[in-house]
Protein backbone atom coordinates (compact mmCIF):
# COMPACT_ATOMS: atom_id res chain seq x y z
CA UNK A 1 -6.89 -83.26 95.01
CA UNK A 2 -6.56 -80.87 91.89
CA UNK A 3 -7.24 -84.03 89.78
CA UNK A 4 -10.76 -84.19 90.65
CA UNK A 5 -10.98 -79.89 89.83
CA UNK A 6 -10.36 -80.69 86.09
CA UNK A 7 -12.11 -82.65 83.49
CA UNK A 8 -9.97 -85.40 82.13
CA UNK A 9 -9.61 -83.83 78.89
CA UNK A 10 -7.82 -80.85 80.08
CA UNK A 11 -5.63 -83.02 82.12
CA UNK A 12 -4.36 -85.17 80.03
CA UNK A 13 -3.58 -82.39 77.69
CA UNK A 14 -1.36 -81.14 80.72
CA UNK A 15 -0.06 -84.44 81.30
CA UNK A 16 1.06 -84.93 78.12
CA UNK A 17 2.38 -81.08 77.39
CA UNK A 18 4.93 -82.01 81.18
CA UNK A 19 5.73 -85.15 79.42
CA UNK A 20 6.30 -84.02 75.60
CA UNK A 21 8.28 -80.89 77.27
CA UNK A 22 10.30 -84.09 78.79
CA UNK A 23 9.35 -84.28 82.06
CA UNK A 24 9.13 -87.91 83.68
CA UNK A 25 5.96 -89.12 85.00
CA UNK A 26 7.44 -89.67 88.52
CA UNK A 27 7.66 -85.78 88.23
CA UNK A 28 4.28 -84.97 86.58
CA UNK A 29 2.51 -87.48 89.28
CA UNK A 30 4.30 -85.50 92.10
CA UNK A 31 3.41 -82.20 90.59
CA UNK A 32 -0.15 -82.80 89.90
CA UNK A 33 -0.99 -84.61 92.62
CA UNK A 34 -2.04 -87.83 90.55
CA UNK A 35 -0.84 -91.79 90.40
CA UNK A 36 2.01 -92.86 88.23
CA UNK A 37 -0.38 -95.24 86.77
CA UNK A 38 -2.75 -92.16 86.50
CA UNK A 39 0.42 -90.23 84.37
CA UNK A 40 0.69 -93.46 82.25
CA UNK A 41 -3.03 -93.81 81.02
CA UNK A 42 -2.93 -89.87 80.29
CA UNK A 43 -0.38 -89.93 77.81
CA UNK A 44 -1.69 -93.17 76.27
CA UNK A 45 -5.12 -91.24 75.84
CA UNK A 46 -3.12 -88.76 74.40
CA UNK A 47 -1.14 -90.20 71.82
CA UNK A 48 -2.54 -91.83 68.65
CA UNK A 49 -3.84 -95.75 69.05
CA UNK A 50 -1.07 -98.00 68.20
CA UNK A 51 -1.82 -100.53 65.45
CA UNK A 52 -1.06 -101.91 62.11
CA UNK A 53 -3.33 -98.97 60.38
CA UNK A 54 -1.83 -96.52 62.26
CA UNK A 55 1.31 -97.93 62.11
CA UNK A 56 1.29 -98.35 58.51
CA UNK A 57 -0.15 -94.61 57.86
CA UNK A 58 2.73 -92.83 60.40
CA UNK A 59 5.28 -95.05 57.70
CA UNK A 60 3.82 -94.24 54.54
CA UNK A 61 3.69 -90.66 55.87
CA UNK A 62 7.40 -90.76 56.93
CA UNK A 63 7.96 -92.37 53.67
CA UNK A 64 6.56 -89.58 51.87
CA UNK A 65 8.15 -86.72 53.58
CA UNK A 66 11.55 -87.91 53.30
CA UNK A 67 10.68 -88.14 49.17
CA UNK A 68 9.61 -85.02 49.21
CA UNK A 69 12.97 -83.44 51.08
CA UNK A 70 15.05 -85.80 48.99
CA UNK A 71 13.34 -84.15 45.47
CA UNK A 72 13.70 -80.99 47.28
CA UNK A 73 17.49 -81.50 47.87
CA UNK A 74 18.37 -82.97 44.73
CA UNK A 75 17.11 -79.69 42.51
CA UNK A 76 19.17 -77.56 45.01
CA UNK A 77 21.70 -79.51 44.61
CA UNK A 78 21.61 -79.61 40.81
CA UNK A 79 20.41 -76.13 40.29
CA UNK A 80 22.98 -74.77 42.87
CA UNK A 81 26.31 -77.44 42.47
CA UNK A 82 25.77 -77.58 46.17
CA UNK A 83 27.88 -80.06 47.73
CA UNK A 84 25.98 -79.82 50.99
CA UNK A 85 22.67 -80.55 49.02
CA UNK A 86 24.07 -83.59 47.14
CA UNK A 87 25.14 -85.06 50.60
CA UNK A 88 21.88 -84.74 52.12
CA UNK A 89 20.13 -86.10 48.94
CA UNK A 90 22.75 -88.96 49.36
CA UNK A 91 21.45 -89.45 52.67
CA UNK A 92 18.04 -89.46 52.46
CA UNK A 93 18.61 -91.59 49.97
CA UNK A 94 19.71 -94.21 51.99
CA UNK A 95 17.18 -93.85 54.52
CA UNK A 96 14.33 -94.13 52.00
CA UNK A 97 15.94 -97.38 50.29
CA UNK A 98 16.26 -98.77 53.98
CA UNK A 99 12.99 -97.67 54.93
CA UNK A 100 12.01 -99.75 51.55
CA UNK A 101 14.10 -102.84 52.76
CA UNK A 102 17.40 -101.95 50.51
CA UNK A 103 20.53 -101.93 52.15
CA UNK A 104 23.84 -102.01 51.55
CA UNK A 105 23.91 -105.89 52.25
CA UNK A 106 21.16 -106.99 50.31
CA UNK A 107 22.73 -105.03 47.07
CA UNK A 108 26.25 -105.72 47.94
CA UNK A 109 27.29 -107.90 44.54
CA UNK A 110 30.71 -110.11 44.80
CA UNK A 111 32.23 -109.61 41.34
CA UNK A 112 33.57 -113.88 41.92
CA UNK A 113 30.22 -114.78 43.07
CA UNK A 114 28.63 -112.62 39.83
CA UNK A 115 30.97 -114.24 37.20
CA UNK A 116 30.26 -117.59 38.64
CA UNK A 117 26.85 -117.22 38.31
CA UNK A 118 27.06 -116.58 34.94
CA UNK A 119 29.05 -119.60 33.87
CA UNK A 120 27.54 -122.90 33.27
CA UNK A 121 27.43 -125.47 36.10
CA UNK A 122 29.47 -128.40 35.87
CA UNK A 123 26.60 -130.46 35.00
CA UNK A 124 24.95 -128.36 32.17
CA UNK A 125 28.56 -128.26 30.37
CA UNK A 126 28.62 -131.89 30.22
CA UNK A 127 24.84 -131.97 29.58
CA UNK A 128 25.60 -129.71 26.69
CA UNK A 129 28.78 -131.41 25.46
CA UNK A 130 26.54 -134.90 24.93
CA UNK A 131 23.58 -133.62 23.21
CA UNK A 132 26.41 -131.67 21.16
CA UNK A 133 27.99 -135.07 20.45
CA UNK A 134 24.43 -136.62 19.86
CA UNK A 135 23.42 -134.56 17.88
CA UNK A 136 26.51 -133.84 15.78
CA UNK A 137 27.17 -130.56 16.07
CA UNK A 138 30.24 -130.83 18.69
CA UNK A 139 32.79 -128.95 17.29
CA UNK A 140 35.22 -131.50 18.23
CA UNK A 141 33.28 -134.13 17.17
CA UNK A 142 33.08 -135.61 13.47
CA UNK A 143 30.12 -137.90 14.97
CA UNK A 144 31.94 -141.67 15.71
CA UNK A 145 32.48 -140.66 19.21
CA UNK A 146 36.54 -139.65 18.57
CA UNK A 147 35.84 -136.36 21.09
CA UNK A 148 35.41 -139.24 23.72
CA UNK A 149 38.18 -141.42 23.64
CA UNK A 150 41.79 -140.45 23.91
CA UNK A 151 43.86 -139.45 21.25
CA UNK A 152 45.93 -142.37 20.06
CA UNK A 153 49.59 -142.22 18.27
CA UNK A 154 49.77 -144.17 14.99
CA UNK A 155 51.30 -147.66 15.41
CA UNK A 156 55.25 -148.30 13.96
CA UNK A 157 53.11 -150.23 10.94
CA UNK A 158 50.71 -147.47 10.00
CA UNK A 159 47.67 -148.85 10.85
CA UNK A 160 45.32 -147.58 14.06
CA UNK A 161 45.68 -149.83 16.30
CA UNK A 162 41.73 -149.58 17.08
């Protein structure tokens, strides 16, 4: 076999240039005159090790290049009034704040659901509206208690009927 002619190294280098050059490994076996499982372990040896560090460092890298372009983009854009560079800067845009967890559901605001948030609950208007009254500064209230009970219509003889 032509395997055993090599040295690994070169091999796998081969491997993976049939593979990256998108050949499948059914192929590259067949052509080489190696296993599939042979094909397999050659372009894992090949590619970089696959964990959170590396992980981590390919996405901080990606990160980074796609700030760059976007920086990139955005002075052409401005410098230039190019339309085509302001889309692009739009759209790496995106991909960064995605990349960063932002999306467009996450930042979505419902103008209801914003002006309700802003208003008092139920309970801290009337919460408010006692401790006004307790304390006497209610604007309804002259500090009896009147801004609780109902309003009343003056009896036929003048007098409240309270």
């Amino acid at each position: 076999m032509s395997a055993e002619l090599m040295p690994t190294d070169e091999q796998d280098e081969q491997v993976f240039a049939a593979w990256k050059a998108g050949k499948g490994q059914r192929v590259i076996a067949r052509e080489m005159g190696i296993s599939q499982t042979a094909v397999e372990q050659a372009i894992d040896r090949a590619l970089p090790s696959f964990s959170q560090q590396t992980q981590a460092r390919a996405y901080k890298r990606q990160l980074f290049l796609m700030e760059d372009l976007n920086t990139e983009f955005y002075a052409i854009a401005k410098r230039d009034k190019s339309i085509e560079a302001a889309h692009l800067c739009a759209r790496l845009n995106e991909r960064i704040c995605a990349m960063n967890g932002w999306t467009s559901v996450n930042i979505r605001m419902d103008p209801v659901a914003a002006q309700a948030a802003e208003q008092l609950s139920d309970h801290e208007q009337i919460k408010r509206a006692i401790l006004g009254m307790a304390r006497g500064n209610e604007p309804k209230s002259n500090g009896n208690g009147a801004a609780l009970a109902p309003p009343v219509a003056p009896s036929a003889d003048g007098e409240n009927p309270s």
